[in-house]
PDB file of N, CA and C in Angstrom:
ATOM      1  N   UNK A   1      61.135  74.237 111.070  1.00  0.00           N
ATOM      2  CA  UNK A   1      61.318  73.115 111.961  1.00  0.00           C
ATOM      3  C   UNK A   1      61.312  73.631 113.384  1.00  0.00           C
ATOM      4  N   UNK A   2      60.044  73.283 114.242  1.00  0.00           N
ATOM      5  CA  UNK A   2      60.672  73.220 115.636  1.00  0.00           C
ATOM      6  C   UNK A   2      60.240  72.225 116.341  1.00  0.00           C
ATOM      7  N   UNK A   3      61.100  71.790 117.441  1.00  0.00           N
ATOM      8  CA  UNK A   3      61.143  70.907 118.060  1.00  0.00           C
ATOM      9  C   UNK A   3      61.204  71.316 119.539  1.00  0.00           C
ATOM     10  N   UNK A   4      60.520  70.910 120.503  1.00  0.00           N
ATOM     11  CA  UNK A   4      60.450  71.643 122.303  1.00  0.00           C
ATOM     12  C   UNK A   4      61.275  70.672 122.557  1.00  0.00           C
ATOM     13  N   UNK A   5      61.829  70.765 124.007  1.00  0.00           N
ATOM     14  CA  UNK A   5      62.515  69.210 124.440  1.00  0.00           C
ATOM     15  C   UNK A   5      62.976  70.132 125.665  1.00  0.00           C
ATOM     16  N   UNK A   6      63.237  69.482 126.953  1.00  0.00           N
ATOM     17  CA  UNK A   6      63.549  70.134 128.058  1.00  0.00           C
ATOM     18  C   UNK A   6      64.997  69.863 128.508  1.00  0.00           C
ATOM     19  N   UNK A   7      65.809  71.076 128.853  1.00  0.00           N
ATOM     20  CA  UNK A   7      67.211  70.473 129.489  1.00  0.00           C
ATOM     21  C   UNK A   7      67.161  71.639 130.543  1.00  0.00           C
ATOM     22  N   UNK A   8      68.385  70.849 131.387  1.00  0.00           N
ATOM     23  CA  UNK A   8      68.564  71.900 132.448  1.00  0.00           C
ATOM     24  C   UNK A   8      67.243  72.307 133.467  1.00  0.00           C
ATOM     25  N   UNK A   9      66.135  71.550 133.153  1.00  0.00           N
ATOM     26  CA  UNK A   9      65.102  72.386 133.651  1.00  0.00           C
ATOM     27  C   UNK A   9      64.291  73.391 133.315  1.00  0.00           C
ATOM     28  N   UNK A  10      64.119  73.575 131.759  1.00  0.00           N
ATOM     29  CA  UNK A  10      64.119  74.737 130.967  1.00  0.00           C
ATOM     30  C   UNK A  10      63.608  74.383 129.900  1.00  0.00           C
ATOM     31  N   UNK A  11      62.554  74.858 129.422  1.00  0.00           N
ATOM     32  CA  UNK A  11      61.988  74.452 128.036  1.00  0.00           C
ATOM     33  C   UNK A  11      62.363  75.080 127.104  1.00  0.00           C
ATOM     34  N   UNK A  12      62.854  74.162 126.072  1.00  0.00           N
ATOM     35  CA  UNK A  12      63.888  74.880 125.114  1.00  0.00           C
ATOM     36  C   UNK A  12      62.821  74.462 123.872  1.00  0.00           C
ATOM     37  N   UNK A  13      63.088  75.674 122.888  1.00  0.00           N
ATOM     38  CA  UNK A  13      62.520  75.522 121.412  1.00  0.00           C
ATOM     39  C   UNK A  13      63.798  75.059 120.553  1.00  0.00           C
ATOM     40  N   UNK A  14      64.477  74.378 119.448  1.00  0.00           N
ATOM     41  CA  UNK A  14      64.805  73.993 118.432  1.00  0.00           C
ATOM     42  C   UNK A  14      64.295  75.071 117.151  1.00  0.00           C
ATOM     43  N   UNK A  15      64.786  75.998 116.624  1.00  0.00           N
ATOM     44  CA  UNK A  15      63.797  76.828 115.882  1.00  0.00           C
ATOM     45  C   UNK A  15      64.220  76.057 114.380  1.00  0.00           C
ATOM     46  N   UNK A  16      65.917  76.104 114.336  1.00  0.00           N
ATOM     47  CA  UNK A  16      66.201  75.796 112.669  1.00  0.00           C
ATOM     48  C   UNK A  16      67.782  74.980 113.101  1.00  0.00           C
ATOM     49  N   UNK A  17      67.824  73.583 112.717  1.00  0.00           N
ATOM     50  CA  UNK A  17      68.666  72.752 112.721  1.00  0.00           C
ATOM     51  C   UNK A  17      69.690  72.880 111.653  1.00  0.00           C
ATOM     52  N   UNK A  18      70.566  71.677 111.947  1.00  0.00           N
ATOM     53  CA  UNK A  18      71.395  71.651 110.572  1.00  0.00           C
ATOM     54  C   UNK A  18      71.173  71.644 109.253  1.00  0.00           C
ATOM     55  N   UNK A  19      70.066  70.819 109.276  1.00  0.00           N
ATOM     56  CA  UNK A  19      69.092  70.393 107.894  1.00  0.00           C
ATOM     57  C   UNK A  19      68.392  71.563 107.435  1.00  0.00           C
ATOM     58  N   UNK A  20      67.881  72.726 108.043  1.00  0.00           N
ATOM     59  CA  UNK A  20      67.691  73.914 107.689  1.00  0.00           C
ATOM     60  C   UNK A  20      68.752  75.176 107.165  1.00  0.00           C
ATOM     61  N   UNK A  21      69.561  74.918 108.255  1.00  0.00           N
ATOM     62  CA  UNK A  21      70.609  76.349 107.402  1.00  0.00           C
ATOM     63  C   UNK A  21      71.979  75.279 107.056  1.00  0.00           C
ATOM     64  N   UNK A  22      71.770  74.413 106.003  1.00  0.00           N
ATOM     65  CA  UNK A  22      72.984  73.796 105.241  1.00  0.00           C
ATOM     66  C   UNK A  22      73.890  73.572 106.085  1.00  0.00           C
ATOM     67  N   UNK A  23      73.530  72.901 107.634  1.00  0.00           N
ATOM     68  CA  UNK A  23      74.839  72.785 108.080  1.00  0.00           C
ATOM     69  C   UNK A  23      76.152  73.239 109.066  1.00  0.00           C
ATOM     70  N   UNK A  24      75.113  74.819 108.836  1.00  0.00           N
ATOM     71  CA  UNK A  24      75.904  75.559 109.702  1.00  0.00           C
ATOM     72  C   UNK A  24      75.799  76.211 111.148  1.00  0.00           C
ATOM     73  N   UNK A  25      74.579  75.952 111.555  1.00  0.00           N
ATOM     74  CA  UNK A  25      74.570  76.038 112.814  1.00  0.00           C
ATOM     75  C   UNK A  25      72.374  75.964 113.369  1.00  0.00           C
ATOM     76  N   UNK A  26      72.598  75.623 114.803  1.00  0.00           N
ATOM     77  CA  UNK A  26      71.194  75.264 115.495  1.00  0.00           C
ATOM     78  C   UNK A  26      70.872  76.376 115.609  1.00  0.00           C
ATOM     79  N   UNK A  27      69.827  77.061 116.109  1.00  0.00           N
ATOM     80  CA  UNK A  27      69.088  78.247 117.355  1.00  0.00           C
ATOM     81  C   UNK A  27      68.277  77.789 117.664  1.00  0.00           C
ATOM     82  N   UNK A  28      68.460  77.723 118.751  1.00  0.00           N
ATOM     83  CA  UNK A  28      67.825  77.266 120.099  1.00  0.00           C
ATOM     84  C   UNK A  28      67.192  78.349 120.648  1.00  0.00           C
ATOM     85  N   UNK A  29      65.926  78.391 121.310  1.00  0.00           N
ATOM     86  CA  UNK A  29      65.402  79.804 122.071  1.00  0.00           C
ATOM     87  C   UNK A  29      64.844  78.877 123.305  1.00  0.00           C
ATOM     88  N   UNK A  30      65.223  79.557 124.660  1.00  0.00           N
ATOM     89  CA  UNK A  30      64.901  79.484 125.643  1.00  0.00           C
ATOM     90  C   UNK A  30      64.908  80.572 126.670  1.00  0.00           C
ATOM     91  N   UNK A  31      64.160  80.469 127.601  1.00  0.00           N
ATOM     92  CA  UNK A  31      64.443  81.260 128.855  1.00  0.00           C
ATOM     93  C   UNK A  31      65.137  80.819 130.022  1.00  0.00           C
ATOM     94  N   UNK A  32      65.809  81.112 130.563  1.00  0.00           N
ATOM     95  CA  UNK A  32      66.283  80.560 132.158  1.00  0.00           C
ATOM     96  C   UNK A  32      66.024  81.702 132.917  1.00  0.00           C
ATOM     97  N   UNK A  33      65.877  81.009 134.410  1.00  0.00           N
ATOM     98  CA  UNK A  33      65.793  81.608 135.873  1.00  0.00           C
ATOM     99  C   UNK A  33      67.198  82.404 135.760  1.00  0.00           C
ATOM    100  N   UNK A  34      67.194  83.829 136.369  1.00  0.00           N
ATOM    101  CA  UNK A  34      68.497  84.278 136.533  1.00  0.00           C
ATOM    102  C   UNK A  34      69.809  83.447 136.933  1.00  0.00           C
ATOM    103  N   UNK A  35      70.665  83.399 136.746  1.00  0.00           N
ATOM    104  CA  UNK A  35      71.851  82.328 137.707  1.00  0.00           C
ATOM    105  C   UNK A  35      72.242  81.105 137.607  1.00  0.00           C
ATOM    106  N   UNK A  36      71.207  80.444 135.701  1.00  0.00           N
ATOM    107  CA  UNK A  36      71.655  79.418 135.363  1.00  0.00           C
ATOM    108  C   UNK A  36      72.680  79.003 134.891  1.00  0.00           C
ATOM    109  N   UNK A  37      73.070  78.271 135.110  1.00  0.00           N
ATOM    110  CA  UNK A  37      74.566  78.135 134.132  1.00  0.00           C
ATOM    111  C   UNK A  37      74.488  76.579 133.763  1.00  0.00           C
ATOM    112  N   UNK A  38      75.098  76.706 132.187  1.00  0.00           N
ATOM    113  CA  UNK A  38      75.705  74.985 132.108  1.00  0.00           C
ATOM    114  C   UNK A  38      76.354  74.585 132.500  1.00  0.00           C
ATOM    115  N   UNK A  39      76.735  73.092 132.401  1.00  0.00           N
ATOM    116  CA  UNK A  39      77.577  72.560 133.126  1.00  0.00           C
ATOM    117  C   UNK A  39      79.023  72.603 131.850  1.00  0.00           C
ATOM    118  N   UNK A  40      80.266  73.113 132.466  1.00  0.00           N
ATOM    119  CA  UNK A  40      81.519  73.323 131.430  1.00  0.00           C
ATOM    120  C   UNK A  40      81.846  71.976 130.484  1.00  0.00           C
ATOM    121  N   UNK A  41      82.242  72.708 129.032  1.00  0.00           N
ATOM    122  CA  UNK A  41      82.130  71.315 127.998  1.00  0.00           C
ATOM    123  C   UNK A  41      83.884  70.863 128.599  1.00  0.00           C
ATOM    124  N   UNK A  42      83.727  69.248 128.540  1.00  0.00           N
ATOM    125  CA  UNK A  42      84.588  68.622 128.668  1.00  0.00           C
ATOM    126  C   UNK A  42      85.680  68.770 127.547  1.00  0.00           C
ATOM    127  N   UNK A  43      85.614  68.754 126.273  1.00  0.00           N
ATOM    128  CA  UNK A  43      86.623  68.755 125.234  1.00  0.00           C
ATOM    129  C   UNK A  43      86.919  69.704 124.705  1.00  0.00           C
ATOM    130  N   UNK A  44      88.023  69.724 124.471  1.00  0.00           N
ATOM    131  CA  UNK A  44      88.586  70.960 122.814  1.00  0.00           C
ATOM    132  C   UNK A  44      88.568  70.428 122.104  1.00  0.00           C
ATOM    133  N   UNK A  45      87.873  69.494 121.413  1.00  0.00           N
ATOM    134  CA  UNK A  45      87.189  69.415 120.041  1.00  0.00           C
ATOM    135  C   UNK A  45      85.940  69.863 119.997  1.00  0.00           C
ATOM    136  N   UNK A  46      85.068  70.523 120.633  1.00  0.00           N
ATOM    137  CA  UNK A  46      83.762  70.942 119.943  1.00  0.00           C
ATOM    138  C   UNK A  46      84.343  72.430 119.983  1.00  0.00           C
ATOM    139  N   UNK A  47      83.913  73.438 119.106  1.00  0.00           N
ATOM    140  CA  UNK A  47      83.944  74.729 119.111  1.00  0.00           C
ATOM    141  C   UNK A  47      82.686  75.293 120.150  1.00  0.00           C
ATOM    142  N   UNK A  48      82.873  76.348 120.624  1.00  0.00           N
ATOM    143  CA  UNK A  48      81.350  77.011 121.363  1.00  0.00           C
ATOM    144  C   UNK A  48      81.176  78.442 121.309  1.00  0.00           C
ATOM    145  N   UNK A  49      80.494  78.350 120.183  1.00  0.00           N
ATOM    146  CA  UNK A  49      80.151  79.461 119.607  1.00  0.00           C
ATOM    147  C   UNK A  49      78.585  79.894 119.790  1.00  0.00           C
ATOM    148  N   UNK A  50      78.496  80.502 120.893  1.00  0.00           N
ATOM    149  CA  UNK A  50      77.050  81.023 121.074  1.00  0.00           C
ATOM    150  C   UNK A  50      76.624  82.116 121.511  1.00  0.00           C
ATOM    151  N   UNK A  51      76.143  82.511 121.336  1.00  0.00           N
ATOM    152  CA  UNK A  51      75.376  84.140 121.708  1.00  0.00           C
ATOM    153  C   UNK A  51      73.802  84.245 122.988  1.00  0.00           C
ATOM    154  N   UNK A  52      74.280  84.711 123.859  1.00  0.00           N
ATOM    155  CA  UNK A  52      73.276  84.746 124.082  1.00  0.00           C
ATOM    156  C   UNK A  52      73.071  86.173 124.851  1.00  0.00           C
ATOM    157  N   UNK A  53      71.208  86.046 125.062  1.00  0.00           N
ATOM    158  CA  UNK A  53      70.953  87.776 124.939  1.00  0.00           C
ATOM    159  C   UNK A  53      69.983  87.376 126.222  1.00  0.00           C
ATOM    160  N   UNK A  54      69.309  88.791 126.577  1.00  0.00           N
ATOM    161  CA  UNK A  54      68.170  88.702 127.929  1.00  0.00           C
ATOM    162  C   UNK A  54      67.558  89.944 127.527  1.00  0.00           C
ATOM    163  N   UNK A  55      66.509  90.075 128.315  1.00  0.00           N
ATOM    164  CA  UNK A  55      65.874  91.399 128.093  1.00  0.00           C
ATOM    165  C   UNK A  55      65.307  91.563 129.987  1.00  0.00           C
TER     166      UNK A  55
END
């Protein structure tokens, strides 16, 4: 499964959803401009569990 879709300004790939790994988590692959940042999650109910790497 992939799916493109743009946030932040940034073209993001969708590689494998919920419906792919039973549930347990997205990967997402993108690149950003050095110095991007998200904007901070509002709640302590979502967990944020993410990894991310650069080369």
């Amino acid at each position: 499964m992939t799916q493109s879709l743009w946030l932040f300004g940034t073209s993001l790939n969708i590689v494998a959803n919920h419906t792919t790994t039973g549930g347990q988590y997205d990967l997402i692959e993108g690149y950003f401009l050095p110095g991007t940042q998200t904007p901070p999650i509002s709640t302590r109910a979502i967990a944020n569990n993410s990894t991310c790497s650069s080369d």
